[in-house]
C-alpha atoms as a PDB file:
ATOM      1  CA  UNK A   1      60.414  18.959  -3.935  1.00  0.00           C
ATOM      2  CA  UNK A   2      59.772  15.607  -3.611  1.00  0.00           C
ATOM      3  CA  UNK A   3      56.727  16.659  -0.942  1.00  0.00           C
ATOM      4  CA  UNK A   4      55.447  19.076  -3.642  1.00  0.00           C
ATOM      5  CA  UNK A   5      55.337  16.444  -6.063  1.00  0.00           C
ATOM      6  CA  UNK A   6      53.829  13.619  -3.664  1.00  0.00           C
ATOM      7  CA  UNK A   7      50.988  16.459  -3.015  1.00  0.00           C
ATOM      8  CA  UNK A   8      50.448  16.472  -6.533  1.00  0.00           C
ATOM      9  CA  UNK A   9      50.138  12.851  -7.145  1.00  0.00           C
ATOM     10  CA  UNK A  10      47.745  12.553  -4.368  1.00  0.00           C
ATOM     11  CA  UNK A  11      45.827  15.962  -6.065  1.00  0.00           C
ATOM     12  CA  UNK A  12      45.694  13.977  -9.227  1.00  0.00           C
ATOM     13  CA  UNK A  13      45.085  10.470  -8.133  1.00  0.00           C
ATOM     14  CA  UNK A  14      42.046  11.808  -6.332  1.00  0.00           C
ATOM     15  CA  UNK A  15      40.996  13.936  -9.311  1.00  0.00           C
ATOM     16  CA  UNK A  16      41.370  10.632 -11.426  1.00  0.00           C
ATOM     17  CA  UNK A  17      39.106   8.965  -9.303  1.00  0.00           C
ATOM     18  CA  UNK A  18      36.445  11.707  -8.741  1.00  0.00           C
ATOM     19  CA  UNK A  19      36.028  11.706 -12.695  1.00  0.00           C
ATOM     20  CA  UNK A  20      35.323   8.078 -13.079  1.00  0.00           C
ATOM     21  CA  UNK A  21      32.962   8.391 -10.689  1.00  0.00           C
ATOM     22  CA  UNK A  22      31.336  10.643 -11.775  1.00  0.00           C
ATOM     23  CA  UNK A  23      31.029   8.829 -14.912  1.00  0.00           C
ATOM     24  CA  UNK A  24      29.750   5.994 -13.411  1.00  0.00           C
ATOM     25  CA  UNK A  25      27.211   7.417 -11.481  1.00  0.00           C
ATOM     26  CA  UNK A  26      26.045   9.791 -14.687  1.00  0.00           C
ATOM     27  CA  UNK A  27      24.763   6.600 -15.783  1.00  0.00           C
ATOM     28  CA  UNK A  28      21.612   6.329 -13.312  1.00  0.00           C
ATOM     29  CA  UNK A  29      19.180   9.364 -13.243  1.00  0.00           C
ATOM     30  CA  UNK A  30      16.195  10.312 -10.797  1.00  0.00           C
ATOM     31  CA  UNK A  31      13.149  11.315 -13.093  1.00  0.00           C
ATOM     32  CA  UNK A  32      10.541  12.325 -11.918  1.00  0.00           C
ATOM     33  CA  UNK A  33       8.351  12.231 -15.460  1.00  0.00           C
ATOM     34  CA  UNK A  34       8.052  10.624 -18.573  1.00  0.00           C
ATOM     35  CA  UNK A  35       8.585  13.807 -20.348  1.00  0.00           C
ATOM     36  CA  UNK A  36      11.965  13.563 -18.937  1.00  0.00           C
ATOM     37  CA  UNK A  37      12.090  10.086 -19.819  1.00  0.00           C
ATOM     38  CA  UNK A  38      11.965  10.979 -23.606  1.00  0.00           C
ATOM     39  CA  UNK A  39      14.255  13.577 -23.482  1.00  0.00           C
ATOM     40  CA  UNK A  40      16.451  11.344 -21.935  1.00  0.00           C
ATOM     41  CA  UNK A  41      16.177   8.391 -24.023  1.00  0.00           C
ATOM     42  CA  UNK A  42      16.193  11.222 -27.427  1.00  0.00           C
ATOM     43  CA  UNK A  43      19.322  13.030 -26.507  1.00  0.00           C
ATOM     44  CA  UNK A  44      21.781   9.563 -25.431  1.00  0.00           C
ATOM     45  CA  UNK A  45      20.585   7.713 -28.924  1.00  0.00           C
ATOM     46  CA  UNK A  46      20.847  10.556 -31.212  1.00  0.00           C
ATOM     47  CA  UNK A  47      23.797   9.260 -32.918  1.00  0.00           C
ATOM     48  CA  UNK A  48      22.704   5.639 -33.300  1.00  0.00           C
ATOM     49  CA  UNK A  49      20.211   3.586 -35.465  1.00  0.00           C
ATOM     50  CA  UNK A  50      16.836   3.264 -33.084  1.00  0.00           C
ATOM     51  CA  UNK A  51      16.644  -0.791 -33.591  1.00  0.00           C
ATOM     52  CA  UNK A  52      20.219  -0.349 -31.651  1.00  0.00           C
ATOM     53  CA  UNK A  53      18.887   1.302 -28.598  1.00  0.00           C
ATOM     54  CA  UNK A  54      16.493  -1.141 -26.066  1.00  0.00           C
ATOM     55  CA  UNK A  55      14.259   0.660 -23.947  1.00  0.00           C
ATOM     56  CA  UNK A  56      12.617  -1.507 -21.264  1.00  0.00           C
ATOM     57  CA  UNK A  57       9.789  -0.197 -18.845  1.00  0.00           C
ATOM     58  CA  UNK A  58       9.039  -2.096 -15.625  1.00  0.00           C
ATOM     59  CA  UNK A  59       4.961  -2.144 -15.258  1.00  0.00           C
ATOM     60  CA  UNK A  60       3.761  -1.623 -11.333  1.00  0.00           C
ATOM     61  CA  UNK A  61       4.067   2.304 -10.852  1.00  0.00           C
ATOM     62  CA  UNK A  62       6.552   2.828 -13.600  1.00  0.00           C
ATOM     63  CA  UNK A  63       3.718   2.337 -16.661  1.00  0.00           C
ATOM     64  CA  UNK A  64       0.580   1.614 -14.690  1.00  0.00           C
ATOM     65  CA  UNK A  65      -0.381   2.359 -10.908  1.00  0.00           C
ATOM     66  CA  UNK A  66      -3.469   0.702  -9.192  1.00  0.00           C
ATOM     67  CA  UNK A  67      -6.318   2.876  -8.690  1.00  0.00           C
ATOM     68  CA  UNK A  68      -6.320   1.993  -5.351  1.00  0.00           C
ATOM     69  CA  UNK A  69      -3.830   0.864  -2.608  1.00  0.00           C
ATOM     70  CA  UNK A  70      -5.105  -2.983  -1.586  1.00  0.00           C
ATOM     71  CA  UNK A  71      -3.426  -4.668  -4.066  1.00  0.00           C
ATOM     72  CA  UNK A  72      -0.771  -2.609  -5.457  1.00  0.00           C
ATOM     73  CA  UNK A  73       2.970  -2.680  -4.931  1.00  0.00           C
ATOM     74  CA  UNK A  74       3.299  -0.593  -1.732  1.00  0.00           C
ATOM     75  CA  UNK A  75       0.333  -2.982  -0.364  1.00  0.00           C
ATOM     76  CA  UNK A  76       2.657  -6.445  -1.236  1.00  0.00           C
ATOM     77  CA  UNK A  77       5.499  -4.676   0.813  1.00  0.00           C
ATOM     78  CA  UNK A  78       3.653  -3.363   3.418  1.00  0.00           C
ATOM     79  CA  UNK A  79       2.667  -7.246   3.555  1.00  0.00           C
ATOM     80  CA  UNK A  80       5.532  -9.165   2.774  1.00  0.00           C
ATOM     81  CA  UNK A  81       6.783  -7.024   5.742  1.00  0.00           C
ATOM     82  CA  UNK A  82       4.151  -8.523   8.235  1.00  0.00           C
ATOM     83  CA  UNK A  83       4.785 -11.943   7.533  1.00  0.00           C
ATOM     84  CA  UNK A  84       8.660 -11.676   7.358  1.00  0.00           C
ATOM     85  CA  UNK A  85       8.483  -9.929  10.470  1.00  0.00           C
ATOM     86  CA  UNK A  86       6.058 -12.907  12.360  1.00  0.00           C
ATOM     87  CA  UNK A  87       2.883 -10.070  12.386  1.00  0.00           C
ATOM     88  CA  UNK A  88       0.232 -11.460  11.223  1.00  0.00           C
ATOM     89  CA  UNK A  89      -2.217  -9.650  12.894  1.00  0.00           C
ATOM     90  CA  UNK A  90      -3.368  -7.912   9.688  1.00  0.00           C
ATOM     91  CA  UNK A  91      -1.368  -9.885   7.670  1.00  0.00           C
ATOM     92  CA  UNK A  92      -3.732 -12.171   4.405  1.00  0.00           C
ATOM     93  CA  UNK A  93      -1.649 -14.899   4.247  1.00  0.00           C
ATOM     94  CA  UNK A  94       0.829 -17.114   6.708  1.00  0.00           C
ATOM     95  CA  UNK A  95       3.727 -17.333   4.162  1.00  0.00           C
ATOM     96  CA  UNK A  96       4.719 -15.277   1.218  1.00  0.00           C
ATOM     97  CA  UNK A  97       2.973 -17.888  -0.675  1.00  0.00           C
ATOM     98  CA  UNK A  98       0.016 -17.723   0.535  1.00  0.00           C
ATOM     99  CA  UNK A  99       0.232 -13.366   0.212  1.00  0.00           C
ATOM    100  CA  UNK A 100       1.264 -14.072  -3.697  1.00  0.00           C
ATOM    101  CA  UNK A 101      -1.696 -16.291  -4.349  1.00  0.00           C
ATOM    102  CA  UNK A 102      -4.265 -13.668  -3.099  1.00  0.00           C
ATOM    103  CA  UNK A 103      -2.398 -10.721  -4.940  1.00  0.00           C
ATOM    104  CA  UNK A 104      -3.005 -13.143  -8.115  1.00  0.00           C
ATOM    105  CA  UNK A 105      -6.780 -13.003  -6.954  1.00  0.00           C
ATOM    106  CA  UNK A 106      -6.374  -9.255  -6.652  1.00  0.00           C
ATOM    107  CA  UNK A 107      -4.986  -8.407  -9.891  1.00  0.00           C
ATOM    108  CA  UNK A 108      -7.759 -10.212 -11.331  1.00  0.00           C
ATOM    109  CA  UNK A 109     -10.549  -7.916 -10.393  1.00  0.00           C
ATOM    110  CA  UNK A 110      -8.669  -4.819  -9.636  1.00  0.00           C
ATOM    111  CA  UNK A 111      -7.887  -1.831 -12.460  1.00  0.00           C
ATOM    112  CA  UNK A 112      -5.159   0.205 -12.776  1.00  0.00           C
ATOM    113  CA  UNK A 113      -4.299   3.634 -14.510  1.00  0.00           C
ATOM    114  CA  UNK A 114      -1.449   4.740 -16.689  1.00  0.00           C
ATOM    115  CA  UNK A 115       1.088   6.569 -14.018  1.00  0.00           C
ATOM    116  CA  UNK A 116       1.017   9.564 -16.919  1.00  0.00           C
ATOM    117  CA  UNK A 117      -1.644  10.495 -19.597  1.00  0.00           C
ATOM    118  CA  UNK A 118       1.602  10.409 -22.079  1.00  0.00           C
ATOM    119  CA  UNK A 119       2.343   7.216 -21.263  1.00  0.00           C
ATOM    120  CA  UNK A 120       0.276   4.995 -24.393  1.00  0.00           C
ATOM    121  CA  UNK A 121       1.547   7.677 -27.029  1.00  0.00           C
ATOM    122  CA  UNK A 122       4.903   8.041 -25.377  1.00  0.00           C
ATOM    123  CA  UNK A 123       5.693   3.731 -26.054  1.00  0.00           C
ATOM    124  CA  UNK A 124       4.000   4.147 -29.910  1.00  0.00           C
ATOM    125  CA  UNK A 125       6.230   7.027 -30.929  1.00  0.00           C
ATOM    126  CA  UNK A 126       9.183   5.149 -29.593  1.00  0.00           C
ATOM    127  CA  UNK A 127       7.722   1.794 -31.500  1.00  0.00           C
ATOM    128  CA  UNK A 128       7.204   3.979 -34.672  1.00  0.00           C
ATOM    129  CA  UNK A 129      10.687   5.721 -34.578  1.00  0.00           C
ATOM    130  CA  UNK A 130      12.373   2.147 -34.805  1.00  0.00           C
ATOM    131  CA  UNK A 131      13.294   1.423 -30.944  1.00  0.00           C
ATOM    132  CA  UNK A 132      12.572  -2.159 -29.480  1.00  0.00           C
ATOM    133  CA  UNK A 133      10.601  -1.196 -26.703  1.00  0.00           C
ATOM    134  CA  UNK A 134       9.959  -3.986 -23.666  1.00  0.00           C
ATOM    135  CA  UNK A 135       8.287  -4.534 -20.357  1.00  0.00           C
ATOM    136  CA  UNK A 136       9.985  -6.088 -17.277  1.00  0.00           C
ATOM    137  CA  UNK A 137       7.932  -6.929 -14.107  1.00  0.00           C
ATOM    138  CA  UNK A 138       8.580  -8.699 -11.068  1.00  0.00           C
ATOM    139  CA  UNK A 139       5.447 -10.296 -11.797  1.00  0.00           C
ATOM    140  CA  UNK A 140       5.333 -13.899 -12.063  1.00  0.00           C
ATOM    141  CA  UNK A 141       4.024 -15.446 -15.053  1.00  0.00           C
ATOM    142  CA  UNK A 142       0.453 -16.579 -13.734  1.00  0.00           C
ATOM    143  CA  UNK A 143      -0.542 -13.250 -13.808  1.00  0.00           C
ATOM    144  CA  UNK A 144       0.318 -12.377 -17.639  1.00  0.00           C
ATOM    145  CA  UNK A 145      -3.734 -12.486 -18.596  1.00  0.00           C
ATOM    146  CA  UNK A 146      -3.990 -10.020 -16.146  1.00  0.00           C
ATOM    147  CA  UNK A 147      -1.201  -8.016 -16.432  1.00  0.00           C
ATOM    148  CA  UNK A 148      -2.037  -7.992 -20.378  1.00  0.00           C
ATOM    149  CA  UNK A 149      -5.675  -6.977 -19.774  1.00  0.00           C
ATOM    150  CA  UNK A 150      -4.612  -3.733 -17.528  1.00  0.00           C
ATOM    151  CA  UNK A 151      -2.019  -2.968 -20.710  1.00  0.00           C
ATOM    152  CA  UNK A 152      -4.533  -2.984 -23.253  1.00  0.00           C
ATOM    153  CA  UNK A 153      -7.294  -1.117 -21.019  1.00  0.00           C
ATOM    154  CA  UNK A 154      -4.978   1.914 -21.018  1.00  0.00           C
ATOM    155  CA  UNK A 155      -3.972   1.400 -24.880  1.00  0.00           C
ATOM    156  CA  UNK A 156      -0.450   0.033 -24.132  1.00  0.00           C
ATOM    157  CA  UNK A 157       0.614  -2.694 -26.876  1.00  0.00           C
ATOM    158  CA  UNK A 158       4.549  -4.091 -26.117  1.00  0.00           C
ATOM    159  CA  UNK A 159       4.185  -6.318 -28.660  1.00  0.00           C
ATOM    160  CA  UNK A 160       5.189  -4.354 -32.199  1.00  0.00           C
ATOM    161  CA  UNK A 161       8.809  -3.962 -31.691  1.00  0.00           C
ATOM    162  CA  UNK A 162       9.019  -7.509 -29.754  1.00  0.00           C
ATOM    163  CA  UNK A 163      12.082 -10.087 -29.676  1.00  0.00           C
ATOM    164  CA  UNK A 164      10.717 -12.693 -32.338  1.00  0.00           C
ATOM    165  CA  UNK A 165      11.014 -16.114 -29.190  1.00  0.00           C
ATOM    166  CA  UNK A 166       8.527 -19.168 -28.919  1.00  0.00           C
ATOM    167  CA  UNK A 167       6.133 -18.205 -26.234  1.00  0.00           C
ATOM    168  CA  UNK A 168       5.191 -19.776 -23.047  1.00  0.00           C
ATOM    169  CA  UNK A 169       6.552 -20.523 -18.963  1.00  0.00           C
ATOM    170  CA  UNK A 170      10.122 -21.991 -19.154  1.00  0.00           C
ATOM    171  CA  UNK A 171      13.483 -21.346 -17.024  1.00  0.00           C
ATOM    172  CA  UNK A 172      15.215 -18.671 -17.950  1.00  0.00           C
ATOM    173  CA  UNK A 173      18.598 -20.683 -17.329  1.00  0.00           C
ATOM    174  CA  UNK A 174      19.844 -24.283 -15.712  1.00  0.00           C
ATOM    175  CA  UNK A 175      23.325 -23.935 -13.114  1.00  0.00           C
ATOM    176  CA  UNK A 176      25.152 -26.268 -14.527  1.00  0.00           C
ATOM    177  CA  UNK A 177      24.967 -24.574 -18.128  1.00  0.00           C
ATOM    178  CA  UNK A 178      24.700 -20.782 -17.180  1.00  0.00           C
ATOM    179  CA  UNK A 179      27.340 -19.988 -20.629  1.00  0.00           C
ATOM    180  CA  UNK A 180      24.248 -21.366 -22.252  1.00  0.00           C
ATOM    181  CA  UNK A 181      22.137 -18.554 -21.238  1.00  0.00           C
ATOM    182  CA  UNK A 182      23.882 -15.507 -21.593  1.00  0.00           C
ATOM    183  CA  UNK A 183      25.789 -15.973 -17.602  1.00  0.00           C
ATOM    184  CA  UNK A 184      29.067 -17.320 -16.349  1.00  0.00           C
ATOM    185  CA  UNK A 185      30.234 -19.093 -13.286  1.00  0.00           C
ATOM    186  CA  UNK A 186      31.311 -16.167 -11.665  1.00  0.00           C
ATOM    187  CA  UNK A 187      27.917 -14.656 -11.493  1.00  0.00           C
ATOM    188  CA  UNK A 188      26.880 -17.659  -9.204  1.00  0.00           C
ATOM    189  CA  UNK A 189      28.274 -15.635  -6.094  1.00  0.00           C
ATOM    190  CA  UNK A 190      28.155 -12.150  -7.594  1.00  0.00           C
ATOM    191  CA  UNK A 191      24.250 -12.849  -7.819  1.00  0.00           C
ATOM    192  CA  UNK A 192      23.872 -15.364  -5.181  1.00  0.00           C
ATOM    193  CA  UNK A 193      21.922 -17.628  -8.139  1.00  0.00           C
ATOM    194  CA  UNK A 194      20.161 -20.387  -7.002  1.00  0.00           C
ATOM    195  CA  UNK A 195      17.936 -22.597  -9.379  1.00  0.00           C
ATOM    196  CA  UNK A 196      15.820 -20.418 -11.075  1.00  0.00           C
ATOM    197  CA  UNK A 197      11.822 -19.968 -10.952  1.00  0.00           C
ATOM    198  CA  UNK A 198      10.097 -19.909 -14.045  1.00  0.00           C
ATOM    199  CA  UNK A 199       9.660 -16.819 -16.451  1.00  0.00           C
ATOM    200  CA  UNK A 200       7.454 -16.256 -19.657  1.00  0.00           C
ATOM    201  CA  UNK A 201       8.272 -13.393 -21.992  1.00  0.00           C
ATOM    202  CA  UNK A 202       5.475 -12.654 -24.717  1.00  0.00           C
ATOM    203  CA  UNK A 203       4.134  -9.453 -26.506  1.00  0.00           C
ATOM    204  CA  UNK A 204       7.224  -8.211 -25.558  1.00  0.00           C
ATOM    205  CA  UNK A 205       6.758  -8.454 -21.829  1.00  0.00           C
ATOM    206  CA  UNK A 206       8.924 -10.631 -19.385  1.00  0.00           C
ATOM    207  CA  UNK A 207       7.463 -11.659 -16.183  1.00  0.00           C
ATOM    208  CA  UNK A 208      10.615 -12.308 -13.667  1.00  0.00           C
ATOM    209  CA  UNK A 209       8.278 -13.787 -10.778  1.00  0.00           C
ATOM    210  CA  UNK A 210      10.694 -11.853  -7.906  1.00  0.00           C
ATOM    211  CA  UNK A 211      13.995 -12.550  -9.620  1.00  0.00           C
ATOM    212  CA  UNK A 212      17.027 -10.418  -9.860  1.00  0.00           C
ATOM    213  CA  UNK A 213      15.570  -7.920 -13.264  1.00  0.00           C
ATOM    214  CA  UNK A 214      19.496  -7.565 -14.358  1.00  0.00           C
ATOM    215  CA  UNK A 215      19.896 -11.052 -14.600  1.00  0.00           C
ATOM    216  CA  UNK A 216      16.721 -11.956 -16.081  1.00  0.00           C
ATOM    217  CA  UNK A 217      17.266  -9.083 -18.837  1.00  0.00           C
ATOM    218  CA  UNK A 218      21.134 -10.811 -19.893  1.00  0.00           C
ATOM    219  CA  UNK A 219      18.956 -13.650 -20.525  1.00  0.00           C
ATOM    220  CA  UNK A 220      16.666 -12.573 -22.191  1.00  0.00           C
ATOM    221  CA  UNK A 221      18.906 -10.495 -24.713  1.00  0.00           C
ATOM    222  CA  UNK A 222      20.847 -13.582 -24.965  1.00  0.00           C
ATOM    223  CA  UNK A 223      18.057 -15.801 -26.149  1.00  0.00           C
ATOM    224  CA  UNK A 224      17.049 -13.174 -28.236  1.00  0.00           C
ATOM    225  CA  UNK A 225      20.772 -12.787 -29.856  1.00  0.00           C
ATOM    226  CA  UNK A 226      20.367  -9.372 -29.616  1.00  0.00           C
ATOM    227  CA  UNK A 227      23.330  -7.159 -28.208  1.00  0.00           C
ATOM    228  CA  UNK A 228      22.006  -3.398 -28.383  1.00  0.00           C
ATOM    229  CA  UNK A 229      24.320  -0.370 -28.505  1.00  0.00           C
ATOM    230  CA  UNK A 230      22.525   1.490 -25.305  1.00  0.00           C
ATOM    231  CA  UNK A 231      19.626   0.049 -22.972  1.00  0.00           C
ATOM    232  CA  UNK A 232      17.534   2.513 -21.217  1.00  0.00           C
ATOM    233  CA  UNK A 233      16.001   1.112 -17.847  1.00  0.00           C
ATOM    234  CA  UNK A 234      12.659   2.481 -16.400  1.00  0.00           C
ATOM    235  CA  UNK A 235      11.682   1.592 -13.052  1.00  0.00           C
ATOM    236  CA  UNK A 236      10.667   3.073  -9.412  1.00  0.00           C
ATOM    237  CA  UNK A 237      12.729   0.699  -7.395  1.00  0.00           C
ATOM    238  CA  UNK A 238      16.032   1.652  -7.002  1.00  0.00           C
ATOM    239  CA  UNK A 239      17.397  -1.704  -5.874  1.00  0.00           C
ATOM    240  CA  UNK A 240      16.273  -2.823  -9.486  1.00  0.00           C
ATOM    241  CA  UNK A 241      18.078   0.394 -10.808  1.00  0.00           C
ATOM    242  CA  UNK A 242      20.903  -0.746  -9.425  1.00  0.00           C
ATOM    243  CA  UNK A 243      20.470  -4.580 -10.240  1.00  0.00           C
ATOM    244  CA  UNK A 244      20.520  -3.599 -14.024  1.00  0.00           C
ATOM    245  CA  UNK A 245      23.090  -1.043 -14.344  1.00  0.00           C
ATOM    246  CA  UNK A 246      25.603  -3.772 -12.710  1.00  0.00           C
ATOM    247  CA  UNK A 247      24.149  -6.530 -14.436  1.00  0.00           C
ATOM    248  CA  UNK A 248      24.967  -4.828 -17.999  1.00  0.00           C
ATOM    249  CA  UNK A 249      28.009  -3.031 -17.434  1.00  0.00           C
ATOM    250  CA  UNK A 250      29.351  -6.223 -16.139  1.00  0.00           C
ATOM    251  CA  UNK A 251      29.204  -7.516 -19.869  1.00  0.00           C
ATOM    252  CA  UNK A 252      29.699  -3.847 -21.521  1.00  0.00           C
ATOM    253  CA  UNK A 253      26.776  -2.591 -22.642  1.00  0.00           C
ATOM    254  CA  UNK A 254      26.092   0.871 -22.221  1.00  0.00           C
ATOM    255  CA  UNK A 255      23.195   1.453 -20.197  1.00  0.00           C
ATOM    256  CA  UNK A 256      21.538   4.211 -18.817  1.00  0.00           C
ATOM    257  CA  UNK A 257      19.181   3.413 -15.371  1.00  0.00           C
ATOM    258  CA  UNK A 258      16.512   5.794 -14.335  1.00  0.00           C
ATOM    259  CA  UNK A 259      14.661   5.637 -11.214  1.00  0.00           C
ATOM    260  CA  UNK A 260      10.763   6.701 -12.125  1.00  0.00           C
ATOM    261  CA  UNK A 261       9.647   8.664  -8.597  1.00  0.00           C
ATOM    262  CA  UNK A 262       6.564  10.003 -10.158  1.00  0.00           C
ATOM    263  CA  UNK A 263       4.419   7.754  -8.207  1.00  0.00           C
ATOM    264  CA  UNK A 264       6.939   8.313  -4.785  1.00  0.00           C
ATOM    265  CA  UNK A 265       3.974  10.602  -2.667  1.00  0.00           C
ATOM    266  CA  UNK A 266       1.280   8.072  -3.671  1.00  0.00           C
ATOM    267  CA  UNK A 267       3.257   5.536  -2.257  1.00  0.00           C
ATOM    268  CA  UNK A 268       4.480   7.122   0.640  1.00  0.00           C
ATOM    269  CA  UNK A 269       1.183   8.257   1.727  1.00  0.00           C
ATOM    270  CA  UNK A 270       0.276   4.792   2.158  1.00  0.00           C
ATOM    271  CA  UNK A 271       3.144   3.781   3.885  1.00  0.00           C
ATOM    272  CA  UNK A 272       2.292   6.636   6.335  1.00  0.00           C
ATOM    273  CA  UNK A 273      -1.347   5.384   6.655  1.00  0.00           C
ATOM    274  CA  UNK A 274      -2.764   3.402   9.562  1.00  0.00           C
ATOM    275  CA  UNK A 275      -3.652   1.033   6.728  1.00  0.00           C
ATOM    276  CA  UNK A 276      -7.181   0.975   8.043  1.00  0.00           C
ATOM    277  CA  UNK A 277      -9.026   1.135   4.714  1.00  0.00           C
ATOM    278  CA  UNK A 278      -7.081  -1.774   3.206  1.00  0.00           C
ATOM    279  CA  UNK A 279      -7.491  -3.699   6.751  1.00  0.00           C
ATOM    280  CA  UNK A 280     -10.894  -3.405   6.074  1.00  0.00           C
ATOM    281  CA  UNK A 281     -11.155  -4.667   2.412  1.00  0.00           C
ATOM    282  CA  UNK A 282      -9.409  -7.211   3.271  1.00  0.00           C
ATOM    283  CA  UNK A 283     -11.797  -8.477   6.341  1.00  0.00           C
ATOM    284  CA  UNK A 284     -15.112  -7.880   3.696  1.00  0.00           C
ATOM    285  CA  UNK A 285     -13.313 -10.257   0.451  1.00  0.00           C
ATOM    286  CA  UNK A 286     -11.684 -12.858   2.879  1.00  0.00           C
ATOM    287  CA  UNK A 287     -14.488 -14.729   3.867  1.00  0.00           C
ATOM    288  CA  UNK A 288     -14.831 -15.702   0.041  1.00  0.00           C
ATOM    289  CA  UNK A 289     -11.223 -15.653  -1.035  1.00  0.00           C
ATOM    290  CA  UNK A 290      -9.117 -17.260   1.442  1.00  0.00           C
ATOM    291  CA  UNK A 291     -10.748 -20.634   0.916  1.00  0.00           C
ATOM    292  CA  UNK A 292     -10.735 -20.592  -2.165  1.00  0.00           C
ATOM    293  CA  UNK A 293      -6.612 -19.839  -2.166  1.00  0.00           C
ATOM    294  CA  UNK A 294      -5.488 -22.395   0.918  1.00  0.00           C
ATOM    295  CA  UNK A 295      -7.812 -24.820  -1.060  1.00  0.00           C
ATOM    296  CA  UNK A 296      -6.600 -24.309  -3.933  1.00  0.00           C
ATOM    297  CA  UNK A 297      -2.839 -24.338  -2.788  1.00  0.00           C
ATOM    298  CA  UNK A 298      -2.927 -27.747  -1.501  1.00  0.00           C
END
């Protein structure tokens, strides 16, 4: 009897567990469209008031996708990678520094596409039902004019259902205050925080420069004294998928984190290139833009 009965703890212990994880992991989703996106975001906010339900978009091949490779996401891995690694054969720059300051020159000149034709009409149907609807790149502030630009070329406007803050480059929190900003003093280890680089959130976009998107979205919504009843998260990293969803939960809000893969096989052919093209580029625009970046750096 009592072996019977151990058996059936065991049986229901591990049922117990397989539910809540289930749970949990029902709470991140693989889409591979926008489509989906919306039927997604329509179905878990059905029974609450739009203004309740935040749903943030990260930019770089989530909402827009350069129209080529030099200069897009993919291309800043495939050279952070270089440089990390001590390659810098083919590497433009000695130090991720250096690599960030001529991706600023790139993003000036280069265009990019919406991922999805739906995408424009897809953000003002959300605006008009009620939603707040934001942007949140890894992007560091300097390139906001250009980031902007690319937004308004394909008919994307952020700003209607925007978080009313003063504008402008600030830090989104100080260590010795972090209960001021939305954080506590266990999330110094939980996050590895260090002193922060500086942010800027305007026209309802928030530009992280590199830093951890789940903490730089609880400060934002703190500064913003806005606690929403669901957040849907867009984006096509899952390390950021994953950086949200813990980020929230951690404070209870329910959230709901979808990995975009959309632009996945655009990607991935250029990871499974010999790069040549973009080795190329590079070798014709660095004669006039490398000085002009190590000058300007010093």
């Amino acid at each position: 009897m009592k072996s019977k009965n151990k058996r059936y703890t065991l049986f229901l212990s591990a049922f117990i567990l397989c539910m809540f994880s289930s749970f949990a992991s029902a709470k991140k989703h693989e889409l591979s469209s926008m489509k989906q996106v919306m039927t997604l975001i329509e179905k878990e906010s059905k029974s609450l008031n739009p203004k309740d339900v935040l749903v943030v978009f990260d930019i770089d091949n989530t909402l827009l996708a350069m129209n080529q490779h030099f200069g897009s996401d993919q291309w800043y891995e495939w050279q952070s990678e270089l440089i990390k690694s001590g390659e810098t054969k083919n590497a433009v720059g000695k130090s991720i520094s250096e690599l960030l300051q001529v991706l600023t020159m790139l993003y000036s000149v280069n265009s990019m596409r919406s991922t999805e034709p739906m995408v424009p009409s897809m953000i003002r149907a959300l605006q008009s039902s009620g939603f707040r609807v934001a942007g949140l790149t890894a992007r560091g502030p300097t390139n906001r004019d250009a980031t902007l630009r690319e937004l308004r070329r394909q008919k994307i406007d952020l700003a209607p259902t925007a978080f009313d803050l003063s504008h402008g480059i600030y830090k989104p929190f100080k260590m010795n205050a972090l209960n001021n900003y939305g954080l506590g003093s266990k999330d110094i280890e939980l996050y590895k925080l260090k002193a922060p680089r500086s942010v800027s959130y305007e026209f309802g976009l928030m530009m992280v420069a590199g830093q951890h998107k789940g903490v730089m979205l609880r400060t934002l919504l703190h500064r913003a004294k806005y606690k929403p009843k669901l957040v849907v998260f867009v984006d096509d990293k899952q390390k950021n998928v994953d950086n949200v969803d813990h980020a929230l939960t951690q404070i209870g809000l329910p959230v709901h984190a979808v990995r975009y893969s959309k632009e996945d096989a655009y990607t991935q052919k250029f990871k499974q290139s010999s790069k040549a093209s973009e080795i190329k580029s590079w070798k014709e625009l660095s004669k006039t833009i490398l000085p002009v970046v190590i000058k300007k750096s010093k």
